[in-house]
C-alpha atoms as a PDB file:
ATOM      1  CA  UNK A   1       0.000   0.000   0.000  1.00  0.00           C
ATOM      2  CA  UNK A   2       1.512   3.116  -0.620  1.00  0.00           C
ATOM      3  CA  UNK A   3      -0.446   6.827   0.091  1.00  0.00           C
ATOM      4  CA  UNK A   4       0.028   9.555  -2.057  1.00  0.00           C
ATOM      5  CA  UNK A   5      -1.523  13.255  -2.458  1.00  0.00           C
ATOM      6  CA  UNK A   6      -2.275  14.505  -5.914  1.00  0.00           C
ATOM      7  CA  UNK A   7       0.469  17.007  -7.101  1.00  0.00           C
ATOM      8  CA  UNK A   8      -1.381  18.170 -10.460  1.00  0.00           C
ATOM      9  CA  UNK A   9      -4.180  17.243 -13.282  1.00  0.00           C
ATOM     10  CA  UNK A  10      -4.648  17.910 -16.419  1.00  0.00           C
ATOM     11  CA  UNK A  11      -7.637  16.737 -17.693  1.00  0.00           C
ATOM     12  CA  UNK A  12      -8.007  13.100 -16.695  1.00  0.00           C
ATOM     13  CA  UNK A  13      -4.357  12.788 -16.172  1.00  0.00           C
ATOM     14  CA  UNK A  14      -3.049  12.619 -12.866  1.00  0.00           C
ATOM     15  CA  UNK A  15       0.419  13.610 -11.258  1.00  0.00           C
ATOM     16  CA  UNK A  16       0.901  11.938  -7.385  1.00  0.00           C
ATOM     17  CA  UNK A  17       3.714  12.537  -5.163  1.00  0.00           C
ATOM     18  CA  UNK A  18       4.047   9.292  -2.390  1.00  0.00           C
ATOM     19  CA  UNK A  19       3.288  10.840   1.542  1.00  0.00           C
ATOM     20  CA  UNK A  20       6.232  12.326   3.027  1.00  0.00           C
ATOM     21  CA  UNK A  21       6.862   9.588   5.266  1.00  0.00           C
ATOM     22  CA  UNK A  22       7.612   6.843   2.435  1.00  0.00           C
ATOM     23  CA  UNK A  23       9.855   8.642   0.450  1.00  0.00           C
ATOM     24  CA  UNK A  24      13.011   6.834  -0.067  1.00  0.00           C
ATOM     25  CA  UNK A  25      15.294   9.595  -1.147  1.00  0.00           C
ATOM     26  CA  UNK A  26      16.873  12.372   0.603  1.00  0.00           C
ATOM     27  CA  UNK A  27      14.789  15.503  -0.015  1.00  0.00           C
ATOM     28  CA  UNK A  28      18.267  17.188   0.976  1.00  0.00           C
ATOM     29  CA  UNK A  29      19.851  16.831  -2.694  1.00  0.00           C
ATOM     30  CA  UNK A  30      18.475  17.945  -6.021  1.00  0.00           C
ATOM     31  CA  UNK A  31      17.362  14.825  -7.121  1.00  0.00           C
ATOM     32  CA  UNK A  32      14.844  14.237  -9.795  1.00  0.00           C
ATOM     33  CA  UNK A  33      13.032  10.504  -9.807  1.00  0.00           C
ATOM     34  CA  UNK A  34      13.170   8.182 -12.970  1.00  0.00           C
ATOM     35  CA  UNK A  35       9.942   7.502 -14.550  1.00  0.00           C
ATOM     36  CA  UNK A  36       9.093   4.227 -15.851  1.00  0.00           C
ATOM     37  CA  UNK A  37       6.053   4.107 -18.266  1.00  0.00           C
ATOM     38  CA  UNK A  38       3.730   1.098 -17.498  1.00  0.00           C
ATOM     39  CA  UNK A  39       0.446   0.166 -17.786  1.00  0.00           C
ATOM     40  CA  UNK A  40      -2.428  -1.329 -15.966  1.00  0.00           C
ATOM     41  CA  UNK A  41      -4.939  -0.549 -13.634  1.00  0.00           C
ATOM     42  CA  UNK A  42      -4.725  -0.018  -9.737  1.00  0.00           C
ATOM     43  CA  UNK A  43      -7.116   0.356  -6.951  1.00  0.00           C
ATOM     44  CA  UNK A  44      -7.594   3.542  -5.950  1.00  0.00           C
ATOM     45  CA  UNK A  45      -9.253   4.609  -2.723  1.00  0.00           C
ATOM     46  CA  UNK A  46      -9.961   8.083  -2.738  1.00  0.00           C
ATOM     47  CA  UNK A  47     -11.877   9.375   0.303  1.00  0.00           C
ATOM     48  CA  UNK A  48     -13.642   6.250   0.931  1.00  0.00           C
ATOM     49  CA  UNK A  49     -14.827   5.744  -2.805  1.00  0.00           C
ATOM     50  CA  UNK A  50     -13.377   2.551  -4.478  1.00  0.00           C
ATOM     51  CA  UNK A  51     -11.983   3.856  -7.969  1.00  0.00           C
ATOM     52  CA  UNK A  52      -9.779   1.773 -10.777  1.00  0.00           C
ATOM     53  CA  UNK A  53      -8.077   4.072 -12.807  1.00  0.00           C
ATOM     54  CA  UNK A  54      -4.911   3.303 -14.992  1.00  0.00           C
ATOM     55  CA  UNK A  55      -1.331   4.021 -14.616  1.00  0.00           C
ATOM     56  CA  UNK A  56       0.111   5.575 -16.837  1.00  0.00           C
ATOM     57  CA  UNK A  57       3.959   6.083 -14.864  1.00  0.00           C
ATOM     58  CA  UNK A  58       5.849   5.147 -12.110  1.00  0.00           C
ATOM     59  CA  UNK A  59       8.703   6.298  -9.926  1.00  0.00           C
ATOM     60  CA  UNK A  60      10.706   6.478  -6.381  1.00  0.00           C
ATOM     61  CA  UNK A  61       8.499   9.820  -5.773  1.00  0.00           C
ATOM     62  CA  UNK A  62       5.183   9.325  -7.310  1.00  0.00           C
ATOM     63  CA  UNK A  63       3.079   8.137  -9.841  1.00  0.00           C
ATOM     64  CA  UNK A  64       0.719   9.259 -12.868  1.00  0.00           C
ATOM     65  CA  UNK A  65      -3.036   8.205 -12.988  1.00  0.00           C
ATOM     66  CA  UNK A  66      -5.276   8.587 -15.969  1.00  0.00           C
ATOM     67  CA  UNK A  67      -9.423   8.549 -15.601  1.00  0.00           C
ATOM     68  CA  UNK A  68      -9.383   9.557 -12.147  1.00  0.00           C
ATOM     69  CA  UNK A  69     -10.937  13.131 -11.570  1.00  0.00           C
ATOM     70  CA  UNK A  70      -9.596  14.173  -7.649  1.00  0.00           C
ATOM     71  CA  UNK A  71      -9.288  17.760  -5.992  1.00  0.00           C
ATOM     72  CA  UNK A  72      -5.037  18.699  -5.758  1.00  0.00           C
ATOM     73  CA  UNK A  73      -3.739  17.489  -2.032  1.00  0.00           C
ATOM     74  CA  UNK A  74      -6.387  14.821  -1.809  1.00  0.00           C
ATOM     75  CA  UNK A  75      -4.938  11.635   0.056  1.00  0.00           C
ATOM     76  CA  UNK A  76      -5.261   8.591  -1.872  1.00  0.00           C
ATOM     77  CA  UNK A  77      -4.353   5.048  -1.078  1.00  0.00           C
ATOM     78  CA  UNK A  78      -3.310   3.011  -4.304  1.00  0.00           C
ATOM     79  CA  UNK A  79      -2.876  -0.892  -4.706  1.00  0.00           C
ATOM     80  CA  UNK A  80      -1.172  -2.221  -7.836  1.00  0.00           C
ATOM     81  CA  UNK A  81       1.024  -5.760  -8.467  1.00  0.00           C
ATOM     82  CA  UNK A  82      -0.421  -7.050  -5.225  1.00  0.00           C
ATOM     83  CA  UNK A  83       0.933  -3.874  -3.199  1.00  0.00           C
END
């Protein structure tokens, strides 16, 4: 399980950054995350509501949603690959 807030949209894309607490890179250096495109859907509980949309990206700091319509800052818990 990993919780994220929403860092942007753009229509029904999605930009997340992971809660502060799981990042696993020091916020210390200018460091900006790989992203790996990938496919699939993920769970993707937003406020108690059950959603499944796909993912489009995925790196150490975040991730990028597509078909999911959320306010920016909203907490979201996401399961993918059996995570």
């Amino acid at each position: 399980m990993a919780r994220a807030r929403l860092a942007g949209s753009d229509g029904s894309l999605h930009g997340l950054d992971n809660d502060k607490d799981q990042v696993i890179f020091d916020k210390e250096f200018n460091y900006h995350s790989v992203r790996v495109p990938c496919k699939g859907e993920v769970d993707a509980s937003v406020e108690g509501s059950l959603h499944r949309p796909r993912l489009v990206n995925l790196s150490p700091g975040g991730a990028q949603l597509e078909g999911l319509r959320v306010r920016v800052g909203t907490l979201m818990t996401l399961r993918f690959g059996g995570v």
